[in-house]
N, C-alpha and C. Protein backbone atom coordinates (compact mmCIF):
# COMPACT_ATOMS: atom_id res chain seq x y z
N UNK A 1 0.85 -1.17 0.00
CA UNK A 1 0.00 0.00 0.00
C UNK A 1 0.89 1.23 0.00
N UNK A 2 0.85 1.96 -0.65
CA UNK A 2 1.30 3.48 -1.07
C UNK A 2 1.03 4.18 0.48
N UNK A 3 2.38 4.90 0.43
CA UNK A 3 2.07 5.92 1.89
C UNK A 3 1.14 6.83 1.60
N UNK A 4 0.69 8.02 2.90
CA UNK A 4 0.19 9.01 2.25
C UNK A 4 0.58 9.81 1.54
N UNK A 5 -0.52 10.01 1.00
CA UNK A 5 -0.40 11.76 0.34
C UNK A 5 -0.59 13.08 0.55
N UNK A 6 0.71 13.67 0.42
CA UNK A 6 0.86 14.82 0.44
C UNK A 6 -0.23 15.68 1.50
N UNK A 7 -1.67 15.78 0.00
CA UNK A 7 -2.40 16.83 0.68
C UNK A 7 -3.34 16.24 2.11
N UNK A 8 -2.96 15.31 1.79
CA UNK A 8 -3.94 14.34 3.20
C UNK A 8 -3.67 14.97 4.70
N UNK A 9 -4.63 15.36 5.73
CA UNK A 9 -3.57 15.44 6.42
C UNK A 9 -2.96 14.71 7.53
N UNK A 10 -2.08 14.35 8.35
CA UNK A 10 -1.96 13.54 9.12
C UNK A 10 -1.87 13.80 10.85
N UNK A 11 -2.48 14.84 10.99
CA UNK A 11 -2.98 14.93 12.41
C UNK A 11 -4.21 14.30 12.25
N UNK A 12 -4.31 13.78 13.79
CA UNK A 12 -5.78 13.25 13.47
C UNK A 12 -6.27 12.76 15.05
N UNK A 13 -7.91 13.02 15.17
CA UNK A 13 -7.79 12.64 17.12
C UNK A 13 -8.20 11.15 16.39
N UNK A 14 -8.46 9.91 17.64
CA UNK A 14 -8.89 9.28 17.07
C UNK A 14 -10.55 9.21 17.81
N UNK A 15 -11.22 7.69 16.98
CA UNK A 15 -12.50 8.19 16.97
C UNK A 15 -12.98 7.20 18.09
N UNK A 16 -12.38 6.49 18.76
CA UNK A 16 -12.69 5.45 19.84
C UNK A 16 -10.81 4.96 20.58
N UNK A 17 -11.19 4.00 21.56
CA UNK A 17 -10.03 3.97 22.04
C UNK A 17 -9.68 2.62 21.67
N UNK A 18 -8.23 2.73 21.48
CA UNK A 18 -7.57 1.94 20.45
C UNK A 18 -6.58 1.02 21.15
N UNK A 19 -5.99 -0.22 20.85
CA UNK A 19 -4.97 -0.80 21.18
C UNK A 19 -4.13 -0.49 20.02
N UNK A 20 -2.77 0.19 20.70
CA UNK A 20 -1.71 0.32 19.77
C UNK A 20 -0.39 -0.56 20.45
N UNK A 21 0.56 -0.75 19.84
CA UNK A 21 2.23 -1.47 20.30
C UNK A 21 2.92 -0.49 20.41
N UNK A 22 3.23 0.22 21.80
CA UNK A 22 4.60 0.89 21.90
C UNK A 22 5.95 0.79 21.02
N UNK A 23 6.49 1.56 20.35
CA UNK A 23 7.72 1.37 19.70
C UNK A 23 8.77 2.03 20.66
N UNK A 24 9.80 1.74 20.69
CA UNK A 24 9.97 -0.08 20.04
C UNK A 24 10.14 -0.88 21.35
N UNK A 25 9.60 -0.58 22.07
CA UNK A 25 9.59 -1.56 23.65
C UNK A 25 8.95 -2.66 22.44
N UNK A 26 7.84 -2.67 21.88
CA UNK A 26 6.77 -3.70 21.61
C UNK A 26 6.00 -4.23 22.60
N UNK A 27 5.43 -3.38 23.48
CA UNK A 27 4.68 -3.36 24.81
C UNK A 27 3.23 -2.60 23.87
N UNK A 28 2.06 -3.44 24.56
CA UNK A 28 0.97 -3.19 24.08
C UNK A 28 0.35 -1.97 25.07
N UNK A 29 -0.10 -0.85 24.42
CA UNK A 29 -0.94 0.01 25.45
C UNK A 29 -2.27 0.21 24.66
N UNK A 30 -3.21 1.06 25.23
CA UNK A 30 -4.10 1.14 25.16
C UNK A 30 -4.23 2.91 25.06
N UNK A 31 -4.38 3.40 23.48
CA UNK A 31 -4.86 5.25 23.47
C UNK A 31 -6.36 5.34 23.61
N UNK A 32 -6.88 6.24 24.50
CA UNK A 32 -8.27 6.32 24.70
C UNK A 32 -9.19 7.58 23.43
N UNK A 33 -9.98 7.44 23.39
CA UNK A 33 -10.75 8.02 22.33
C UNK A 33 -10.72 9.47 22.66
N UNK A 34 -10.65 10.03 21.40
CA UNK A 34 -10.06 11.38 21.63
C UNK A 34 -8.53 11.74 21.61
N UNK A 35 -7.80 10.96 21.36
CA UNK A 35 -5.78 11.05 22.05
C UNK A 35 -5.44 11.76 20.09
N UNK A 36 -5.05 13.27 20.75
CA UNK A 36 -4.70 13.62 18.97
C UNK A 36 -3.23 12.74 18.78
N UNK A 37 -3.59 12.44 17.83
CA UNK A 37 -2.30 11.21 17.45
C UNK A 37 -1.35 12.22 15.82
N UNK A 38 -0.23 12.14 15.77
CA UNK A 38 0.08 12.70 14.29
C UNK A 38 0.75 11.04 13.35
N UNK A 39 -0.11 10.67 12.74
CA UNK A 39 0.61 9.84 11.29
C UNK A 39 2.02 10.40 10.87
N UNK A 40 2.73 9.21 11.28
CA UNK A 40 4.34 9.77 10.86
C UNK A 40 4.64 9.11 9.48
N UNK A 41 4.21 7.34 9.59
CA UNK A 41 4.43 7.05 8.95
C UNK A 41 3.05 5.56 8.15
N UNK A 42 2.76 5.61 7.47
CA UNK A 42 1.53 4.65 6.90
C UNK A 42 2.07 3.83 5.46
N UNK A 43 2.64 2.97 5.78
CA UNK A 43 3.39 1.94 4.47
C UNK A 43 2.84 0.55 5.58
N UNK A 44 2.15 -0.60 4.51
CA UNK A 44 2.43 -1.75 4.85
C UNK A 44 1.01 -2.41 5.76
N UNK A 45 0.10 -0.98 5.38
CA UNK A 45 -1.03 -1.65 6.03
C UNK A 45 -1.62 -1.24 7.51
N UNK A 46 -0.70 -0.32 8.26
CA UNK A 46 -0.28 0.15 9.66
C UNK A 46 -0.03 1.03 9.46
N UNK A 47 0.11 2.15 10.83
CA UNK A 47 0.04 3.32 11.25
C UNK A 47 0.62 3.60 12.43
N UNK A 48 2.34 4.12 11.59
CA UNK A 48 3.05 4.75 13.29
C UNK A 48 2.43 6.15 13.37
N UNK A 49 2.21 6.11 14.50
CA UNK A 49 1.97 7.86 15.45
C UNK A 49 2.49 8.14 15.97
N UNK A 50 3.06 9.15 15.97
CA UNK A 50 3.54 9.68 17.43
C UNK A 50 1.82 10.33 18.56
N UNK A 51 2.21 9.99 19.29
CA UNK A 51 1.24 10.13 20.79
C UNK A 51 1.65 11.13 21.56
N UNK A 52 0.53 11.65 22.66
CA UNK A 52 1.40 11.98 23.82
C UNK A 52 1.99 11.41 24.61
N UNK A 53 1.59 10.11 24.30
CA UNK A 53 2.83 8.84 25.28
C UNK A 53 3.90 7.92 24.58
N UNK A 54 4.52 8.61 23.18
CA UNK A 54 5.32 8.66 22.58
C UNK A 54 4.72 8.11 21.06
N UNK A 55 5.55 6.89 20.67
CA UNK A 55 5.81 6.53 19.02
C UNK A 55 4.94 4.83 19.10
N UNK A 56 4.09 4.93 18.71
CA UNK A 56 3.55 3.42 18.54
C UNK A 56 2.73 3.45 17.38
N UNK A 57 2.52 1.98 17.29
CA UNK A 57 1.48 0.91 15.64
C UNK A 57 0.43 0.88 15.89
N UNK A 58 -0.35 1.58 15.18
CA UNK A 58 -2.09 1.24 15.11
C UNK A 58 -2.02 -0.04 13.85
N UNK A 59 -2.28 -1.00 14.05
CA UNK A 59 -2.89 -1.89 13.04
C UNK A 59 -3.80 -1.74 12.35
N UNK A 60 -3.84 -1.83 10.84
CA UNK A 60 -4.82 -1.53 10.07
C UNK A 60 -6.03 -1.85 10.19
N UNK A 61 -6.22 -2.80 11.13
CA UNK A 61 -7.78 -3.11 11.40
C UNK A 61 -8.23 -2.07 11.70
N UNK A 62 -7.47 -1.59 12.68
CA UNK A 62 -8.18 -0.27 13.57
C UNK A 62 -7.85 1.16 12.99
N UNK A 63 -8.04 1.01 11.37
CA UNK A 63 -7.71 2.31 10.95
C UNK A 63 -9.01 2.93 11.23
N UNK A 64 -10.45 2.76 11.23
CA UNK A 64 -11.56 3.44 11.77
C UNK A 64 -11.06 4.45 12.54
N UNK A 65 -10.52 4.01 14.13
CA UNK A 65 -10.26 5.06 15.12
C UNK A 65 -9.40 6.05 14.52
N UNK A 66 -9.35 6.06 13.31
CA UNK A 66 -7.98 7.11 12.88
C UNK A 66 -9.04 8.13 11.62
N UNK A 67 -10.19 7.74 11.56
CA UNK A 67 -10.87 8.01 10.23
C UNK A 67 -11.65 7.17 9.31
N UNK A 68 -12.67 7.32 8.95
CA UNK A 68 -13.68 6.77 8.09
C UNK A 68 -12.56 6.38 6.73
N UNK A 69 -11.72 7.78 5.88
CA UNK A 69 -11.32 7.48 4.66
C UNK A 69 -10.32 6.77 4.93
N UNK A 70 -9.40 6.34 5.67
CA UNK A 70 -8.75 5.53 6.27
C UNK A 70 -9.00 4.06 6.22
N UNK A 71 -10.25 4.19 7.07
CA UNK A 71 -11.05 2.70 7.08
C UNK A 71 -11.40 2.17 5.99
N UNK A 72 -11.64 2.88 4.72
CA UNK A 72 -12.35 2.19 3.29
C UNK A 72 -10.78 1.61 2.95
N UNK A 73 -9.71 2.19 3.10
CA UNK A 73 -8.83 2.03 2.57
C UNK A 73 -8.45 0.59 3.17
N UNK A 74 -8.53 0.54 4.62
CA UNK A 74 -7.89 -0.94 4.95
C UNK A 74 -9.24 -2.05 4.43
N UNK A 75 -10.36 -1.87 4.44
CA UNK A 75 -11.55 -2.99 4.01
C UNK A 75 -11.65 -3.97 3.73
N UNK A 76 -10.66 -3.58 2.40
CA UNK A 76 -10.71 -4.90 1.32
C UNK A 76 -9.66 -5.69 1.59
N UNK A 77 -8.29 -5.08 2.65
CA UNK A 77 -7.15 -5.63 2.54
C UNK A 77 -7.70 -6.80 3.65
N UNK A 78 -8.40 -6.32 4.43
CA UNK A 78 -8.58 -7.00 5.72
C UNK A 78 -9.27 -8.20 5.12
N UNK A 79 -10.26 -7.83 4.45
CA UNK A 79 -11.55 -9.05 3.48
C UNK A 79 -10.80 -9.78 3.13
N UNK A 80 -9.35 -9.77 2.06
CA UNK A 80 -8.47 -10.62 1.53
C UNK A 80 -7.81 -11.73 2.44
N UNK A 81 -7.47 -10.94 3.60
CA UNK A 81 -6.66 -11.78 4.13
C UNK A 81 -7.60 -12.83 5.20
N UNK A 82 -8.69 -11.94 5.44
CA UNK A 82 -8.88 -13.54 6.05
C UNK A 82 -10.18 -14.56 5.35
N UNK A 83 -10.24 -14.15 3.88
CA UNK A 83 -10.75 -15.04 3.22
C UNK A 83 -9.27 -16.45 3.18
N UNK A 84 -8.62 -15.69 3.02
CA UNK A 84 -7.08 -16.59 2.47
C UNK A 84 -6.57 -17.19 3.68
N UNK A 85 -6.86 -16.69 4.64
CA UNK A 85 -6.82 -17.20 6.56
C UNK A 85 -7.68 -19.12 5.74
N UNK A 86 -8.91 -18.73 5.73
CA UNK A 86 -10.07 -19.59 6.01
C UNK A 86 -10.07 -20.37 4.73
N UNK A 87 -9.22 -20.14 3.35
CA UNK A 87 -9.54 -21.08 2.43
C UNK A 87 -9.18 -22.51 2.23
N UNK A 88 -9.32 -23.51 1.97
CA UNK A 88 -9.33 -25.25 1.78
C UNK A 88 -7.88 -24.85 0.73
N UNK A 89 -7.19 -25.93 0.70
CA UNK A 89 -5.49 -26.11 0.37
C UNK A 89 -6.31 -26.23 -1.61
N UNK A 90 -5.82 -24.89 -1.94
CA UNK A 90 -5.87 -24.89 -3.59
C UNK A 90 -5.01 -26.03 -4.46
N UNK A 91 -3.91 -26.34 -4.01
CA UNK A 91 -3.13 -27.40 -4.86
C UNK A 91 -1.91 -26.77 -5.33
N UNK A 92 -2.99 -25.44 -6.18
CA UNK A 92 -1.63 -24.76 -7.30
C UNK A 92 -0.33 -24.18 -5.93
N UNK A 93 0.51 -24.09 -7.12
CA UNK A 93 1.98 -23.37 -6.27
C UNK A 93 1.71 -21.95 -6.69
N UNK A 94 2.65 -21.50 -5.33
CA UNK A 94 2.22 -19.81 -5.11
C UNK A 94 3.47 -19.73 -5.92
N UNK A 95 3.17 -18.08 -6.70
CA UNK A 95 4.33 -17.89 -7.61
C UNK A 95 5.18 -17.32 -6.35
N UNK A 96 6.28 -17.03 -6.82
CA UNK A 96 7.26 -16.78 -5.89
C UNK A 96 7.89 -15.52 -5.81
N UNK A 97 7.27 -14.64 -7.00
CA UNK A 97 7.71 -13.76 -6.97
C UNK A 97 6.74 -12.76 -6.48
N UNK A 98 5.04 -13.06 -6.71
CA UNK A 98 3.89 -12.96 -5.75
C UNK A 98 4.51 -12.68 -4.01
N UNK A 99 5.06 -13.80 -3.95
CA UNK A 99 5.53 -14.08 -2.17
C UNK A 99 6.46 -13.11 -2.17
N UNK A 100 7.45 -12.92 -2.53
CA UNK A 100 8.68 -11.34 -2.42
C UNK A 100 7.90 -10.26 -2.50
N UNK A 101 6.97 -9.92 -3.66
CA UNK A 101 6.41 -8.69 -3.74
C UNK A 101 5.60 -8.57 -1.95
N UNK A 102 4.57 -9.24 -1.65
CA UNK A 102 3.96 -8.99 -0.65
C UNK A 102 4.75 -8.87 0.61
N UNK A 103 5.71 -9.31 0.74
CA UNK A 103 6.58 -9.28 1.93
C UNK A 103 7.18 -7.96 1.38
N UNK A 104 7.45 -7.47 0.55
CA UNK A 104 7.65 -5.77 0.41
C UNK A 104 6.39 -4.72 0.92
N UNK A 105 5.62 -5.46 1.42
CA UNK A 105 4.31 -4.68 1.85
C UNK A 105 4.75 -4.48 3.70
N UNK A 106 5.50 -5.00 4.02
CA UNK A 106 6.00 -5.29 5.47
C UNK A 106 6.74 -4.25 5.86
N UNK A 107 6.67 -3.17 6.67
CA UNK A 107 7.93 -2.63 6.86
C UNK A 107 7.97 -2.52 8.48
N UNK A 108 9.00 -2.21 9.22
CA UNK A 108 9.50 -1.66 10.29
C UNK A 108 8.55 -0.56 10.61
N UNK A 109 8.28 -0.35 11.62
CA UNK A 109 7.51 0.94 11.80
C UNK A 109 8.09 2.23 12.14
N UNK A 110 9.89 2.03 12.28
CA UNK A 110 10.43 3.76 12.42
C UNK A 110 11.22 3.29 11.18
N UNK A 111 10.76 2.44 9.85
CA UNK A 111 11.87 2.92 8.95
C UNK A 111 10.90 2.77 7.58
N UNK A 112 11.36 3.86 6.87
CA UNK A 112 10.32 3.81 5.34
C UNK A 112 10.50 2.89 4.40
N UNK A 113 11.61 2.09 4.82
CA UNK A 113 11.89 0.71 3.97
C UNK A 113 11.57 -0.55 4.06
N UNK A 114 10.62 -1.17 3.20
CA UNK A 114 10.32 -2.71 3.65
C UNK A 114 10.99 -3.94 3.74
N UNK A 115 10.73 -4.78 4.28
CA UNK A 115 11.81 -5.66 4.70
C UNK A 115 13.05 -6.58 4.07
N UNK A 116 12.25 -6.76 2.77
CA UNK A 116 13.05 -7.21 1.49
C UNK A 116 14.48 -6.46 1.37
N UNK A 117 13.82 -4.90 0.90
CA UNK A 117 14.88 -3.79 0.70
C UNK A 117 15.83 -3.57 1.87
N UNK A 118 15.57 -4.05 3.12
CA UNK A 118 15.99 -3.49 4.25
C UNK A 118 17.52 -4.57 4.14
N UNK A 119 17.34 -5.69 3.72
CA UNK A 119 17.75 -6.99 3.82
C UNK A 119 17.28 -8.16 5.05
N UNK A 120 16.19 -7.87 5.73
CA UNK A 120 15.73 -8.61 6.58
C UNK A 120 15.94 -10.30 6.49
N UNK A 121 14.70 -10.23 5.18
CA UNK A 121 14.30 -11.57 4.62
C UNK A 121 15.85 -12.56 4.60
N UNK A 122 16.00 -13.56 5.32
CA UNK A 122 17.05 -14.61 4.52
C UNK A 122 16.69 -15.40 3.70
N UNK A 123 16.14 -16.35 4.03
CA UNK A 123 15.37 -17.25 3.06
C UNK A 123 13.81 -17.63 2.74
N UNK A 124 13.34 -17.75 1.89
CA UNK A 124 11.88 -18.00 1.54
C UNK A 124 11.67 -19.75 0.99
N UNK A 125 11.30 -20.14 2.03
CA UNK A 125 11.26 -21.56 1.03
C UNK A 125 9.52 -22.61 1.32
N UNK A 126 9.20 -23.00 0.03
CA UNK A 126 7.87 -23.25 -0.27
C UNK A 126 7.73 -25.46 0.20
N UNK A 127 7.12 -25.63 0.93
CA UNK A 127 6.82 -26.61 1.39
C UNK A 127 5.53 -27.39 1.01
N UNK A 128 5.84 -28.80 0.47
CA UNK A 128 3.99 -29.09 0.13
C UNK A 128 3.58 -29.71 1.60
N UNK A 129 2.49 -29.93 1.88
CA UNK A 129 1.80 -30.31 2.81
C UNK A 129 1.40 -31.53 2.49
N UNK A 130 0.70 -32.45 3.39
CA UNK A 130 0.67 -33.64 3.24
C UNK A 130 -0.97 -33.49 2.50
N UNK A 131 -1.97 -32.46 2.91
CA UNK A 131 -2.76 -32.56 1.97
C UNK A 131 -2.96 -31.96 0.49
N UNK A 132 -1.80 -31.55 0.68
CA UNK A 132 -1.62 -30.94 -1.20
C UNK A 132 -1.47 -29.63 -1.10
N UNK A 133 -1.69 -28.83 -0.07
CA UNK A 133 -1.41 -27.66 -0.12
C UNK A 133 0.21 -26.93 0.11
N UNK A 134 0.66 -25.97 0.21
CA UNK A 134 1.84 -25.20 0.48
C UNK A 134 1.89 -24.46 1.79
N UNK A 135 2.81 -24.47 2.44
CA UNK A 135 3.68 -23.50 3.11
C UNK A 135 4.57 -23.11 3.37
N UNK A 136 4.50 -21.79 3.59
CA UNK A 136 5.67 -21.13 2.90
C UNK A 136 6.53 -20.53 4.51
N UNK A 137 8.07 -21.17 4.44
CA UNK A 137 8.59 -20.89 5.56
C UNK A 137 9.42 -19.54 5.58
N UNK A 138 9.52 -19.03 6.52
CA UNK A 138 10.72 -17.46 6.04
C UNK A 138 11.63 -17.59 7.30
N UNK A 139 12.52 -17.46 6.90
CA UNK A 139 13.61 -16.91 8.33
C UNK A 139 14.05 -15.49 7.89
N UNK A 140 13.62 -14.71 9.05
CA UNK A 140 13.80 -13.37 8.69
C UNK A 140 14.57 -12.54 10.12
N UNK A 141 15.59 -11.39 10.12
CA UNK A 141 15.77 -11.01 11.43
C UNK A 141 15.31 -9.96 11.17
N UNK A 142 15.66 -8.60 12.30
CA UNK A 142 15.57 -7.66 12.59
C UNK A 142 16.74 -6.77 12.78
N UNK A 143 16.85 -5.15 12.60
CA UNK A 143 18.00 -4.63 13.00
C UNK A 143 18.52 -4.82 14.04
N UNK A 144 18.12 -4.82 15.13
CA UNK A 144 18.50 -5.37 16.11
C UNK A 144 18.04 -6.23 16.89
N UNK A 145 19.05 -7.53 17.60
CA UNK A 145 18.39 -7.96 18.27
C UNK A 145 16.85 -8.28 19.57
N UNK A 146 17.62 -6.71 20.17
CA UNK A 146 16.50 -6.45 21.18
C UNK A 146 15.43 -6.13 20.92
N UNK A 147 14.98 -5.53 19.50
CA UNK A 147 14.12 -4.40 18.90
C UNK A 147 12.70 -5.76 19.71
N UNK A 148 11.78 -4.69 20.34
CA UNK A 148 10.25 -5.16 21.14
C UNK A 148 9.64 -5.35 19.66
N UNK A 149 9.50 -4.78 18.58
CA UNK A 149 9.11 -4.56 17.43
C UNK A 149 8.84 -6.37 16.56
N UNK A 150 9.42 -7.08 16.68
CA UNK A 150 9.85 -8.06 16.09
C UNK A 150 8.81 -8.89 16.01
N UNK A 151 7.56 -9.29 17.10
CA UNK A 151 6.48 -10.06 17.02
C UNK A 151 5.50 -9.52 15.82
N UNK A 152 5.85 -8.23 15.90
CA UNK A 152 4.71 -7.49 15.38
C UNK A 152 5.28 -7.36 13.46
N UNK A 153 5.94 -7.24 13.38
CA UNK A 153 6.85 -7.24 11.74
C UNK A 153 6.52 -8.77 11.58
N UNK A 154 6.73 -9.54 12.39
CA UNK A 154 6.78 -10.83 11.72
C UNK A 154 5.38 -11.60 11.47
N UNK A 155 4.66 -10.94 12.56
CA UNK A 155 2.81 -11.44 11.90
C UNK A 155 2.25 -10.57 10.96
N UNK A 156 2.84 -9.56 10.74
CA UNK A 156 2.49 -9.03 9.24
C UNK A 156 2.95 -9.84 8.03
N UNK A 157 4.43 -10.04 8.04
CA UNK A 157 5.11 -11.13 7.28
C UNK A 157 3.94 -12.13 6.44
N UNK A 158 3.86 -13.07 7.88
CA UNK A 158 3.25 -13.93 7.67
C UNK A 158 1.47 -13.43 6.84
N UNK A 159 0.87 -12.80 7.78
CA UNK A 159 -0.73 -12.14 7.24
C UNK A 159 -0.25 -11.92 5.40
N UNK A 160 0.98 -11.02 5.15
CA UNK A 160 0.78 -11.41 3.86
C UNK A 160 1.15 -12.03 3.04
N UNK A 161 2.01 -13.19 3.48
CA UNK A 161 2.16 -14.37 2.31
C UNK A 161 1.37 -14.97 2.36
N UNK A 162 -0.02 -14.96 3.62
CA UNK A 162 -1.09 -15.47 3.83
C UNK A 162 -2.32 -15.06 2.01
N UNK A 163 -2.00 -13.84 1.79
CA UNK A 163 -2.65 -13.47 0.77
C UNK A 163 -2.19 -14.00 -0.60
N UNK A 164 -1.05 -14.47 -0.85
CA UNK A 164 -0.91 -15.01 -1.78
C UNK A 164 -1.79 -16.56 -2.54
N UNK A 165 -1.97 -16.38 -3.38
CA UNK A 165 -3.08 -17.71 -4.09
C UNK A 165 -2.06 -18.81 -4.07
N UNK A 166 -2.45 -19.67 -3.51
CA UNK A 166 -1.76 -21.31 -3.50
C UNK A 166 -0.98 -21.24 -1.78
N UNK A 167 -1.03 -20.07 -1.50
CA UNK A 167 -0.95 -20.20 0.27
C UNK A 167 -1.71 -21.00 1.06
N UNK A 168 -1.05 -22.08 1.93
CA UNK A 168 -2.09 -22.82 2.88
C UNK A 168 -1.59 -22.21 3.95
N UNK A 169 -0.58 -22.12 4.28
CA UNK A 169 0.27 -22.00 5.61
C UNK A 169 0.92 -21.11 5.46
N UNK A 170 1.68 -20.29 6.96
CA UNK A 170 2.98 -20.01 6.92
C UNK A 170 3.27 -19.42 7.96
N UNK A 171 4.82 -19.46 8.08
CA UNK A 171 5.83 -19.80 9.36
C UNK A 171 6.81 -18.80 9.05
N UNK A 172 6.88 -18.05 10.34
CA UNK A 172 7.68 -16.86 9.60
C UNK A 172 8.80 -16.77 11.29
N UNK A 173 10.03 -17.08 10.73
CA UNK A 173 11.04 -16.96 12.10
C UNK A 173 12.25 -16.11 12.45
N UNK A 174 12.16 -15.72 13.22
CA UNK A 174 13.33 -14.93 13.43
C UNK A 174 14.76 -15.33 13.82
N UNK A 175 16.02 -15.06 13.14
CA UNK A 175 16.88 -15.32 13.24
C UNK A 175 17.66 -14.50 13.90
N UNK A 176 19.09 -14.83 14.38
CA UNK A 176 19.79 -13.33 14.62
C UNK A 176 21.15 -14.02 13.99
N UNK A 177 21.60 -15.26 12.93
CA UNK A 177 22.86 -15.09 12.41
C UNK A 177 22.10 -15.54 10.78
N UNK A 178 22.94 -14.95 10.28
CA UNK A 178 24.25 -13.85 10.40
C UNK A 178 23.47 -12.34 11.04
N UNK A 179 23.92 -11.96 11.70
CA UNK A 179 23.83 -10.84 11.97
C UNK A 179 23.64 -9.88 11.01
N UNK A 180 22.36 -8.97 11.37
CA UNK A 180 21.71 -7.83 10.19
C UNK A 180 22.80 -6.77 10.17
N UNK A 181 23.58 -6.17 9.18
CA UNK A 181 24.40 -4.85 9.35
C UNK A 181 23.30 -4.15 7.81
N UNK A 182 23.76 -2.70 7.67
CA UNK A 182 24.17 -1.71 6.89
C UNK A 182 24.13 -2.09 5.35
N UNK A 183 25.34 -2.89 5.13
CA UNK A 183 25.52 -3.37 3.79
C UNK A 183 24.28 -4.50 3.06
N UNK A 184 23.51 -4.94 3.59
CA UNK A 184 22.48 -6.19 3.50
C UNK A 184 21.17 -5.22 2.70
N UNK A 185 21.27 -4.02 3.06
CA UNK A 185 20.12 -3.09 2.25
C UNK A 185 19.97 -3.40 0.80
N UNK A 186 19.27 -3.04 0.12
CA UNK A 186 19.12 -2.95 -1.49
C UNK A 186 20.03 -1.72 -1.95
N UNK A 187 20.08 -1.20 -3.08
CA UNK A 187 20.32 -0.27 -3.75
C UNK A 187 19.05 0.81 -3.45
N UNK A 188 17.93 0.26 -3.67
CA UNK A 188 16.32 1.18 -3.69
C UNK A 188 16.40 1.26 -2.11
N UNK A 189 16.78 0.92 -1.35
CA UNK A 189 16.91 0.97 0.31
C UNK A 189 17.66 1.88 0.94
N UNK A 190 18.67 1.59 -0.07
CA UNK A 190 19.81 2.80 0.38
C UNK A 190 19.50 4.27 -0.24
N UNK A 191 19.24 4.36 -1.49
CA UNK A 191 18.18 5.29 -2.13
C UNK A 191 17.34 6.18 -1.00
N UNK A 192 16.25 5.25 -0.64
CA UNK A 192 15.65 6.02 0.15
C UNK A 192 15.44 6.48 1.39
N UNK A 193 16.64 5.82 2.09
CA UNK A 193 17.44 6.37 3.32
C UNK A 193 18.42 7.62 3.04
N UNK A 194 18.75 7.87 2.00
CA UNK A 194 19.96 8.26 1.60
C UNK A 194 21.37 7.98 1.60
N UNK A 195 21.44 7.17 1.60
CA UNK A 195 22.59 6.56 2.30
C UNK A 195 23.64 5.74 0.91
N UNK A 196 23.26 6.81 -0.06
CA UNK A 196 24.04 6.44 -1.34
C UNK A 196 24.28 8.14 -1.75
């Protein structure tokens, strides 16, 4: 999903009280209805704010509390995924390049780069199931070890290789070797960090 735009704006109170994930403790709190929140950043389906009780993830479910035009926007994503949660094992194989693209839908919530580009992802590998269906395993880390952030990146992961057609399953794990550095970014990563 495309960040915002421009003229949009991104203050916003919200419209009920919300469960968000502290960043980057990854400690769950609770903003009460009414808390003006500012949209820092919206890539991937989610919504960092800064708060008056600092920087945390609204999950796209709960884009409502953030706005009606908001909410049309997550709808269909939400409809997709848990039709694809609940569907019987299709047979066909998921393309694979389907599975990379959607895991580019994933990002960190203090960084504008998704996880692919970031160099997160290590390996992607496609498994048949004993009833004919697929799943798809990932070992993926994080910038840093400690980052609280990590439960929460990695059930997105998973939610969207969940959307891919010929998805039955999937298992998404965190590693810490080799160790994530700097150099593991993309070219388009480093691009838009600046960092070229």
């Amino acid at each position: 999903m495309p960040g915002m735009h421009q003229e949009e704006t991104k203050e916003r109170s919200l419209t009920r009280e919300v469960e968000a994930v502290q960043i980057p403790s990854g400690e769950r709190i609770e903003l009460p209805a009414m808390t003006n929140v500012h949209i820092t950043q919206q890539l991937g389906g989610s919504y960092t704010v800064m708060t008056p009780y600092g920087l945390a993830r609204i999950d796209g479910k709960d884009a409502d509390a953030l706005g009606s035009d908001l909410a049309e926007e997550q709808a269909k994503r939400i409809q997709d995924a848990q039709s694809a949660a609940s569907a019987e094992p299709s047979g066909e194989d998921p393309d694979e390049e389907a599975l990379w693209q959607q895991l580019k839908n994933v990002y960190d919530p203090e960084i504008p780069v998704n996880i692919v580009d970031l160099g997160l992802v290590y390996s992607l590998n496609v498994e048949k199931l004993e009833n004919g269906g697929n799943k798809i395993k990932i070992q993926m880390t994080l910038t840093a070890p400690g980052c609280g952030m990590g439960p929460a990146i990695a059930e997105d992961a998973k939610s969207n290789i969940l959307l891919v057609p010929g998805v039955d399953q999937a298992e998404v794990n965190l590693v810490w070797e080799p160790a994530w550095e700097q150099t593991m970014i993309s070219e388009e990563g480093r691009m838009i960090l600046g960092l070229v």
